[in-house]
C-alpha atoms as a PDB file:
ATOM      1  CA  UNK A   1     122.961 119.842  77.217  1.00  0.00           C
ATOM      2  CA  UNK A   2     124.396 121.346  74.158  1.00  0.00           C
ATOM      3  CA  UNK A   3     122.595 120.803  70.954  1.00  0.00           C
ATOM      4  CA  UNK A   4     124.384 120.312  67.683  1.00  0.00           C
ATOM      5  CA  UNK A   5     122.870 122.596  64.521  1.00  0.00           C
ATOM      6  CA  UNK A   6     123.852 122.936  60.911  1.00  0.00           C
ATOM      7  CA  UNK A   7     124.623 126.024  59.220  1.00  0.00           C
ATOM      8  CA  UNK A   8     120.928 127.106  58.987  1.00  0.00           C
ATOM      9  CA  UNK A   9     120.177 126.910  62.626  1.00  0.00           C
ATOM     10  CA  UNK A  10     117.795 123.769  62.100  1.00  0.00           C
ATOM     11  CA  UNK A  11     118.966 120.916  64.581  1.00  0.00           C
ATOM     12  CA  UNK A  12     121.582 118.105  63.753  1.00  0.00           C
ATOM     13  CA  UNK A  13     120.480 115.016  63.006  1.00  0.00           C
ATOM     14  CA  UNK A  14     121.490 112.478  65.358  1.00  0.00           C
ATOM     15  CA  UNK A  15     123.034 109.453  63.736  1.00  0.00           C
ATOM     16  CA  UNK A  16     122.832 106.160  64.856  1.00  0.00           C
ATOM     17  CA  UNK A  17     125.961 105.510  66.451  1.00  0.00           C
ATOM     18  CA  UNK A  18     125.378 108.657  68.615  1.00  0.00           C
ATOM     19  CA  UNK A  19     122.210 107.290  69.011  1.00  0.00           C
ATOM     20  CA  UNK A  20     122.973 103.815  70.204  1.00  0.00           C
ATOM     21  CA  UNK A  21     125.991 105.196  72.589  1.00  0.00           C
ATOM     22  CA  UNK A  22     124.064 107.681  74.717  1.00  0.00           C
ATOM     23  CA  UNK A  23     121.056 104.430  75.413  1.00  0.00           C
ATOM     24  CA  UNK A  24     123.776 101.833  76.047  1.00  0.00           C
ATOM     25  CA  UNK A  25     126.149 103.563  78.093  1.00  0.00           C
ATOM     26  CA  UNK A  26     124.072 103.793  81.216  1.00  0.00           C
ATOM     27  CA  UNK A  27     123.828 106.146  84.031  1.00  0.00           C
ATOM     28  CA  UNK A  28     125.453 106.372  87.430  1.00  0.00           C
ATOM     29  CA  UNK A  29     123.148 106.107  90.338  1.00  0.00           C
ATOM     30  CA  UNK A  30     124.337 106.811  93.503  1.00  0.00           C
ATOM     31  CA  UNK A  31     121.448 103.818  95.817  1.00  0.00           C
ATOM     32  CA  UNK A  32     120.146 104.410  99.144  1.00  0.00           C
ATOM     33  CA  UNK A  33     123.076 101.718 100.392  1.00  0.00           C
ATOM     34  CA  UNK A  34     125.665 104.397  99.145  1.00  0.00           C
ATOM     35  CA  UNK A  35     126.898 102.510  96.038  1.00  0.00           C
ATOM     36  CA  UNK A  36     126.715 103.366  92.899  1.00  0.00           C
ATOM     37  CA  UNK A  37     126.126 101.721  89.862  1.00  0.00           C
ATOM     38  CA  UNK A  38     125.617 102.175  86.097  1.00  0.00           C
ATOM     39  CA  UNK A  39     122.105 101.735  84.981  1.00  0.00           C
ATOM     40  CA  UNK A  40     120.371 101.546  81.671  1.00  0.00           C
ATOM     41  CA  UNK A  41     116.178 102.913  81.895  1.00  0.00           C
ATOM     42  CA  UNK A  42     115.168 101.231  78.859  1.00  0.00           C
ATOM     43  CA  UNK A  43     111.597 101.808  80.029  1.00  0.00           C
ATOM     44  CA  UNK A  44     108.562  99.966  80.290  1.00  0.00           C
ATOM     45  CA  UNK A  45     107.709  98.794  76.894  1.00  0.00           C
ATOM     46  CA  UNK A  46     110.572  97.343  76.996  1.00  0.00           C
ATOM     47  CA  UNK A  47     109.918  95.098  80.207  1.00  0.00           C
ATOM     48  CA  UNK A  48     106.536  94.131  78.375  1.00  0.00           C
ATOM     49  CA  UNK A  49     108.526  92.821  75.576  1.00  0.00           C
ATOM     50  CA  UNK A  50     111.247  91.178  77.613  1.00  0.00           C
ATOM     51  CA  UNK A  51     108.581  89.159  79.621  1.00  0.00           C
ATOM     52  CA  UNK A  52     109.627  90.875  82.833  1.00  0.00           C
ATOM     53  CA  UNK A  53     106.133  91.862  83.731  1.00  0.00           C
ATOM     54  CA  UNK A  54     103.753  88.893  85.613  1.00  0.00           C
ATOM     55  CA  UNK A  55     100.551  88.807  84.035  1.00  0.00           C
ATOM     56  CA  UNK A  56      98.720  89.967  87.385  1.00  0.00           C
ATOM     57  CA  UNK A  57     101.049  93.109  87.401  1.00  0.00           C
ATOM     58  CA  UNK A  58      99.990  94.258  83.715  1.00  0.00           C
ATOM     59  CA  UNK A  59      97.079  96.288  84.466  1.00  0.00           C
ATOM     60  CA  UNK A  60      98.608  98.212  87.192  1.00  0.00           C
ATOM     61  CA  UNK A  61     101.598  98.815  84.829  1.00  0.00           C
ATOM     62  CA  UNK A  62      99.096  99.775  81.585  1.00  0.00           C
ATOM     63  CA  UNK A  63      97.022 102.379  83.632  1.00  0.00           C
ATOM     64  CA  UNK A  64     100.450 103.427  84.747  1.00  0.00           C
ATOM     65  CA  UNK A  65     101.645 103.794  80.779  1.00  0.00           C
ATOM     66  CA  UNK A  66      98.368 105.189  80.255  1.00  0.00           C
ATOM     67  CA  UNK A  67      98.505 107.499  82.868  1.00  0.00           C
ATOM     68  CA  UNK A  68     102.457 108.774  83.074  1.00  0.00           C
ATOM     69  CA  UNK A  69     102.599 107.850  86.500  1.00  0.00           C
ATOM     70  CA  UNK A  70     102.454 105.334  89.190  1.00  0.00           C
ATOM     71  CA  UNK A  71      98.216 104.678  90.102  1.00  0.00           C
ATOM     72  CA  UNK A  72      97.500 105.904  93.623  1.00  0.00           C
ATOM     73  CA  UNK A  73      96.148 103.494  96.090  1.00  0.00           C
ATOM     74  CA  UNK A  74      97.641 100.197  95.198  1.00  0.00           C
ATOM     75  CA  UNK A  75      97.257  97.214  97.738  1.00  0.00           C
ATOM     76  CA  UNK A  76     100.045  95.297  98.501  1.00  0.00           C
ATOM     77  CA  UNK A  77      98.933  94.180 101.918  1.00  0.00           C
ATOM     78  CA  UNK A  78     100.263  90.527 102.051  1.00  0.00           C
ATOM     79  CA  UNK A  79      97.653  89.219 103.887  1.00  0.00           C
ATOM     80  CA  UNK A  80      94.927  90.321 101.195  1.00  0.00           C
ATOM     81  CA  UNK A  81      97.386  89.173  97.957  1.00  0.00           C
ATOM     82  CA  UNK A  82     100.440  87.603  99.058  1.00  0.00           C
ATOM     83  CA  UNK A  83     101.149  86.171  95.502  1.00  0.00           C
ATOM     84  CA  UNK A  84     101.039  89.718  93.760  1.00  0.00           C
ATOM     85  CA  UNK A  85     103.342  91.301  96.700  1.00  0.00           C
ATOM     86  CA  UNK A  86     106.029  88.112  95.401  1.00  0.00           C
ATOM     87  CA  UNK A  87     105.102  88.808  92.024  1.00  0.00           C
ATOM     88  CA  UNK A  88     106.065  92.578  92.334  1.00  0.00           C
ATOM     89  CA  UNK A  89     109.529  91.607  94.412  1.00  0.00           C
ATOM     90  CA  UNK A  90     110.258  89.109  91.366  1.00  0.00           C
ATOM     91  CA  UNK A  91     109.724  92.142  89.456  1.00  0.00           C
ATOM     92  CA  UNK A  92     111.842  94.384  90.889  1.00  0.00           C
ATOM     93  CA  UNK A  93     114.551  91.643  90.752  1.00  0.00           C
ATOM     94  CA  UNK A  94     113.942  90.751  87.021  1.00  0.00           C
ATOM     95  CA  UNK A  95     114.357  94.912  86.306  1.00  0.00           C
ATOM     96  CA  UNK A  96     117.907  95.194  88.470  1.00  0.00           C
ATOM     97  CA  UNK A  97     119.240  92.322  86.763  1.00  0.00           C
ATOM     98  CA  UNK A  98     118.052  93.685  83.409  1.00  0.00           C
ATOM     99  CA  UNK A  99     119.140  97.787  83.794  1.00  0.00           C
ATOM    100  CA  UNK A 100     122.231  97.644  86.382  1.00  0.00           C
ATOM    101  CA  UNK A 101     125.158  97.511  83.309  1.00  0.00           C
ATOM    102  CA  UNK A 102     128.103  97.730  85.833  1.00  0.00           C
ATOM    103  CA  UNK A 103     128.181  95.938  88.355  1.00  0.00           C
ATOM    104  CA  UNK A 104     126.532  93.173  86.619  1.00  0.00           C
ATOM    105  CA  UNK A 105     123.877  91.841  88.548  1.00  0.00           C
ATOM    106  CA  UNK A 106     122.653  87.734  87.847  1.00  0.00           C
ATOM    107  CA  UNK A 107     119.947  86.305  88.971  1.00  0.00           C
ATOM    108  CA  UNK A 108     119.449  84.158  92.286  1.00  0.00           C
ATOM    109  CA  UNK A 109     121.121  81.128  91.299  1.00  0.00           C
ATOM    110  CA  UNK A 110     119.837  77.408  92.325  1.00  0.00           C
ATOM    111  CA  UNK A 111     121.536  76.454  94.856  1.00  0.00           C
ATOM    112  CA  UNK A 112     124.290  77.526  96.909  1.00  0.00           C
ATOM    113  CA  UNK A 113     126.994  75.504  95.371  1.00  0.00           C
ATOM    114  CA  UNK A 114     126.495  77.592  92.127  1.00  0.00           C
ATOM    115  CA  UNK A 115     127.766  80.912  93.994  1.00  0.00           C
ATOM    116  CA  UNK A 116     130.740  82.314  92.980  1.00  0.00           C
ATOM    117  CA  UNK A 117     132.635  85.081  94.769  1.00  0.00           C
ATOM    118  CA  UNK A 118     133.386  87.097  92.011  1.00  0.00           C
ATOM    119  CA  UNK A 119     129.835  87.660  90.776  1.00  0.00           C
ATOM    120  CA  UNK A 120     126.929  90.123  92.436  1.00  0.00           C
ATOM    121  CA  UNK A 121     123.821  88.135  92.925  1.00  0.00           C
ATOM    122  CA  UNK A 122     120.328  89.919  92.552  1.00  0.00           C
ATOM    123  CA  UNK A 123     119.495  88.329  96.233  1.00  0.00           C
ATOM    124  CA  UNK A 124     122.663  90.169  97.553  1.00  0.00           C
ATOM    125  CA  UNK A 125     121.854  93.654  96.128  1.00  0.00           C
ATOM    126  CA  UNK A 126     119.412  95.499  99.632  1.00  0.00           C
ATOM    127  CA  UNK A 127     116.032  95.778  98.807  1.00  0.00           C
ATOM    128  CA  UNK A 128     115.755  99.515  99.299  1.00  0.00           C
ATOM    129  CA  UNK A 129     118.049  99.636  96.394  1.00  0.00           C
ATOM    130  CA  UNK A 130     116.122  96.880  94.042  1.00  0.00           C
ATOM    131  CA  UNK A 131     113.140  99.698  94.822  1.00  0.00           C
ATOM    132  CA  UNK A 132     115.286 102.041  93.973  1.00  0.00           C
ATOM    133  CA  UNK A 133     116.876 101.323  90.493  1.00  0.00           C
ATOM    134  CA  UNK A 134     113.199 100.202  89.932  1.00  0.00           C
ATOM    135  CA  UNK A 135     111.993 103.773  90.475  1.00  0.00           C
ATOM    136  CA  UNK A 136     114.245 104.668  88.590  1.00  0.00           C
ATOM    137  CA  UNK A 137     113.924 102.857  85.245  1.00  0.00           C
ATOM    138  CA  UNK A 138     110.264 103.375  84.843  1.00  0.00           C
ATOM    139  CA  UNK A 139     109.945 106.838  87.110  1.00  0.00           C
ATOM    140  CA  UNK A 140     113.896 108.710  86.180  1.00  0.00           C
ATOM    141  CA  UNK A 141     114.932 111.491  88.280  1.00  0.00           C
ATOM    142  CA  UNK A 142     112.050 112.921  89.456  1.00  0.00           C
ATOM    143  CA  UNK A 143     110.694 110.457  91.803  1.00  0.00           C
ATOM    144  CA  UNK A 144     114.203 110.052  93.179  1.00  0.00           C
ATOM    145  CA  UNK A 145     114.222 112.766  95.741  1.00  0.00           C
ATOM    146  CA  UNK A 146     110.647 111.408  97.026  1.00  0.00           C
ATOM    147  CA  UNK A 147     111.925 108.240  97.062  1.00  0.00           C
ATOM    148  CA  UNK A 148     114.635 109.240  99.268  1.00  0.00           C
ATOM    149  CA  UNK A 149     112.313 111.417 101.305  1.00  0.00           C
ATOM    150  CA  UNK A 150     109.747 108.799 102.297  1.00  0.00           C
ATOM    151  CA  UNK A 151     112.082 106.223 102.910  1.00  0.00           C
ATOM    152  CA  UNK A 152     113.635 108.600 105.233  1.00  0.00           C
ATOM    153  CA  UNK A 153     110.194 108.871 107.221  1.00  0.00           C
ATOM    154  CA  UNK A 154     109.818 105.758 106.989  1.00  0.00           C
ATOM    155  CA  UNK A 155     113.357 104.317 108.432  1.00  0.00           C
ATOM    156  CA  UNK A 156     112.848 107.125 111.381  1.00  0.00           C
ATOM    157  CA  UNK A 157     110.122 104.694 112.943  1.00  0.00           C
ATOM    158  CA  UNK A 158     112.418 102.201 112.976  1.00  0.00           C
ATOM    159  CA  UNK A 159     114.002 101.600 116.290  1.00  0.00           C
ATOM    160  CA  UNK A 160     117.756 101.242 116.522  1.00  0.00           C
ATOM    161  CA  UNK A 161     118.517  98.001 117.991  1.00  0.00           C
ATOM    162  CA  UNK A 162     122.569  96.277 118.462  1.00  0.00           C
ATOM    163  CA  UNK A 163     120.463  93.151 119.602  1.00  0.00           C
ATOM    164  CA  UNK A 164     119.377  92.364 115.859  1.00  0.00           C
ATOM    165  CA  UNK A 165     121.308  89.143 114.312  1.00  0.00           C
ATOM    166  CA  UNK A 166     122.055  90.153 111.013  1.00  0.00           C
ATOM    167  CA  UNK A 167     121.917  87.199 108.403  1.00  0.00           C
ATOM    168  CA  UNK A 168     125.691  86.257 107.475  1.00  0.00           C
END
Protein backbone atom coordinates (compact mmCIF):
# COMPACT_ATOMS: atom_id res chain seq x y z
CA UNK A 1 0.00 0.00 0.00
CA UNK A 2 1.26 3.28 -1.15
CA UNK A 3 1.54 6.01 1.36
CA UNK A 4 0.81 9.60 0.53
CA UNK A 5 3.70 12.31 1.90
CA UNK A 6 4.03 16.04 1.65
CA UNK A 7 6.88 17.82 0.34
CA UNK A 8 9.02 17.20 3.49
CA UNK A 9 8.75 13.49 3.48
CA UNK A 10 6.51 13.51 6.77
CA UNK A 11 3.24 11.40 6.03
CA UNK A 12 -0.14 12.83 4.64
CA UNK A 13 -2.69 13.36 6.76
CA UNK A 14 -5.60 11.33 6.11
CA UNK A 15 -8.80 13.30 5.94
CA UNK A 16 -11.96 12.21 6.90
CA UNK A 17 -13.64 11.37 3.86
CA UNK A 18 -10.65 9.09 2.99
CA UNK A 19 -11.05 8.01 6.26
CA UNK A 20 -14.68 7.07 6.37
CA UNK A 21 -14.45 5.40 2.64
CA UNK A 22 -11.70 2.86 3.23
CA UNK A 23 -13.96 1.55 6.87
CA UNK A 24 -17.29 1.59 5.01
CA UNK A 25 -16.51 0.10 1.84
CA UNK A 26 -15.93 -3.41 3.05
CA UNK A 27 -13.85 -6.24 1.96
CA UNK A 28 -14.40 -9.19 -0.33
CA UNK A 29 -14.21 -12.54 1.28
CA UNK A 30 -14.15 -15.37 -0.70
CA UNK A 31 -16.34 -18.23 2.41
CA UNK A 32 -15.67 -21.77 2.74
CA UNK A 33 -19.20 -22.29 0.58
CA UNK A 34 -17.31 -20.53 -2.38
CA UNK A 35 -19.21 -17.20 -2.29
CA UNK A 36 -18.08 -14.19 -1.73
CA UNK A 37 -19.23 -11.34 -0.04
CA UNK A 38 -18.33 -7.80 1.08
CA UNK A 39 -17.62 -7.49 4.71
CA UNK A 40 -17.02 -4.65 7.08
CA UNK A 41 -14.50 -5.84 10.50
CA UNK A 42 -15.55 -3.08 12.59
CA UNK A 43 -14.04 -5.03 15.49
CA UNK A 44 -14.92 -5.94 18.81
CA UNK A 45 -15.50 -2.81 20.68
CA UNK A 46 -17.74 -2.24 18.44
CA UNK A 47 -19.95 -5.49 19.06
CA UNK A 48 -19.71 -4.45 22.89
CA UNK A 49 -21.32 -1.25 22.03
CA UNK A 50 -23.86 -2.60 19.58
CA UNK A 51 -25.15 -5.13 22.25
CA UNK A 52 -24.09 -8.05 20.08
CA UNK A 53 -22.20 -9.72 22.83
CA UNK A 54 -24.48 -12.05 25.56
CA UNK A 55 -23.48 -11.23 28.89
CA UNK A 56 -22.11 -14.92 29.53
CA UNK A 57 -19.81 -14.46 26.40
CA UNK A 58 -18.10 -11.12 27.80
CA UNK A 59 -15.37 -12.54 29.73
CA UNK A 60 -14.22 -14.88 27.15
CA UNK A 61 -14.33 -11.91 24.68
CA UNK A 62 -12.41 -9.33 27.39
CA UNK A 63 -9.49 -11.83 28.09
CA UNK A 64 -9.60 -12.16 24.35
CA UNK A 65 -9.27 -8.03 23.96
CA UNK A 66 -6.93 -8.28 26.69
CA UNK A 67 -4.99 -10.83 25.30
CA UNK A 68 -4.96 -10.16 21.20
CA UNK A 69 -6.16 -13.45 20.63
CA UNK A 70 -8.74 -16.07 20.97
CA UNK A 71 -8.19 -17.90 24.92
CA UNK A 72 -7.10 -21.51 24.47
CA UNK A 73 -9.20 -24.18 25.95
CA UNK A 74 -12.70 -22.93 25.76
CA UNK A 75 -15.64 -25.44 26.49
CA UNK A 76 -18.35 -25.53 24.33
CA UNK A 77 -19.36 -29.10 24.99
CA UNK A 78 -23.25 -28.87 24.85
CA UNK A 79 -23.87 -31.23 27.29
CA UNK A 80 -21.79 -29.24 30.04
CA UNK A 81 -23.35 -25.51 28.79
CA UNK A 82 -25.83 -25.87 26.21
CA UNK A 83 -27.11 -22.23 26.73
CA UNK A 84 -23.56 -20.61 26.11
CA UNK A 85 -22.98 -22.98 22.87
CA UNK A 86 -26.70 -21.06 21.63
CA UNK A 87 -25.48 -17.99 22.98
CA UNK A 88 -22.21 -18.13 20.87
CA UNK A 89 -24.32 -19.36 17.51
CA UNK A 90 -26.67 -16.19 18.24
CA UNK A 91 -23.46 -14.50 18.21
CA UNK A 92 -22.07 -15.45 15.26
CA UNK A 93 -25.47 -14.67 13.61
CA UNK A 94 -25.83 -11.16 15.23
CA UNK A 95 -21.94 -10.43 13.72
CA UNK A 96 -22.90 -11.74 9.88
CA UNK A 97 -25.88 -9.74 9.88
CA UNK A 98 -23.96 -6.75 11.27
CA UNK A 99 -20.41 -6.95 8.93
CA UNK A 100 -21.67 -8.77 5.56
CA UNK A 101 -22.41 -5.11 3.52
CA UNK A 102 -23.28 -6.91 0.19
CA UNK A 103 -25.21 -9.33 0.14
CA UNK A 104 -27.21 -7.97 2.88
CA UNK A 105 -27.86 -10.42 5.35
CA UNK A 106 -31.35 -9.96 7.89
CA UNK A 107 -32.00 -11.64 10.61
CA UNK A 108 -34.17 -14.95 11.03
CA UNK A 109 -37.47 -13.57 10.62
CA UNK A 110 -40.71 -14.80 12.73
CA UNK A 111 -42.33 -16.87 10.92
CA UNK A 112 -42.29 -18.27 7.60
CA UNK A 113 -44.89 -16.13 6.03
CA UNK A 114 -42.49 -13.11 6.54
CA UNK A 115 -39.86 -14.70 3.95
CA UNK A 116 -39.32 -13.06 0.97
CA UNK A 117 -37.39 -14.42 -2.01
CA UNK A 118 -35.47 -11.59 -2.75
CA UNK A 119 -33.78 -11.19 0.63
CA UNK A 120 -30.71 -13.50 2.23
CA UNK A 121 -31.73 -14.65 5.62
CA UNK A 122 -28.97 -15.10 8.40
CA UNK A 123 -30.54 -18.85 8.88
CA UNK A 124 -29.83 -19.45 5.10
CA UNK A 125 -26.16 -18.29 5.08
CA UNK A 126 -23.97 -22.28 6.05
CA UNK A 127 -22.64 -22.24 9.28
CA UNK A 128 -19.04 -22.84 8.29
CA UNK A 129 -19.36 -19.49 6.73
CA UNK A 130 -21.22 -17.59 9.86
CA UNK A 131 -17.72 -19.07 11.60
CA UNK A 132 -16.06 -17.79 9.07
CA UNK A 133 -16.92 -14.03 8.54
CA UNK A 134 -16.86 -14.30 12.41
CA UNK A 135 -13.15 -15.15 12.33
CA UNK A 136 -12.81 -12.82 10.36
CA UNK A 137 -14.16 -9.61 11.91
CA UNK A 138 -12.55 -10.05 15.24
CA UNK A 139 -9.35 -12.38 13.99
CA UNK A 140 -8.66 -10.61 9.95
CA UNK A 141 -6.49 -12.46 7.69
CA UNK A 142 -4.37 -14.28 9.68
CA UNK A 143 -6.51 -16.83 11.21
CA UNK A 144 -8.05 -17.38 7.78
CA UNK A 145 -5.68 -19.91 6.40
CA UNK A 146 -6.02 -21.95 9.86
CA UNK A 147 -9.42 -21.65 9.64
CA UNK A 148 -9.45 -23.20 6.35
CA UNK A 149 -6.86 -25.74 7.42
CA UNK A 150 -8.68 -27.25 10.39
CA UNK A 151 -11.87 -27.28 8.88
CA UNK A 152 -10.26 -29.23 6.23
CA UNK A 153 -9.15 -31.94 8.92
CA UNK A 154 -11.98 -31.76 10.27
CA UNK A 155 -14.51 -32.35 7.13
CA UNK A 156 -11.94 -35.37 6.12
CA UNK A 157 -13.57 -37.47 9.07
CA UNK A 158 -16.63 -36.95 7.69
CA UNK A 159 -17.94 -39.82 5.71
CA UNK A 160 -19.41 -39.19 2.29
CA UNK A 161 -22.84 -40.41 2.26
CA UNK A 162 -25.72 -39.93 -1.07
CA UNK A 163 -28.16 -41.47 1.61
CA UNK A 164 -28.28 -38.05 3.64
CA UNK A 165 -31.79 -36.06 3.16
CA UNK A 166 -30.78 -32.70 2.85
CA UNK A 167 -33.33 -30.14 4.43
CA UNK A 168 -35.27 -28.37 1.41
Amino acid sequence: MTEATTNTGAPEVTSAKQWKSKTSKGTPLVVPSGNTCLVRTPGMQVFIKQGLIPNSLMPIVQEAMNKGKAPKNLEFDPDKNPELLNEMMDLMDAVTVYCVIEPKVEPEPATEDERRDDVLYVDEVDFNDKMFIFQYAVGGTADLAKFREELGEHMEAVPASEDVELPS
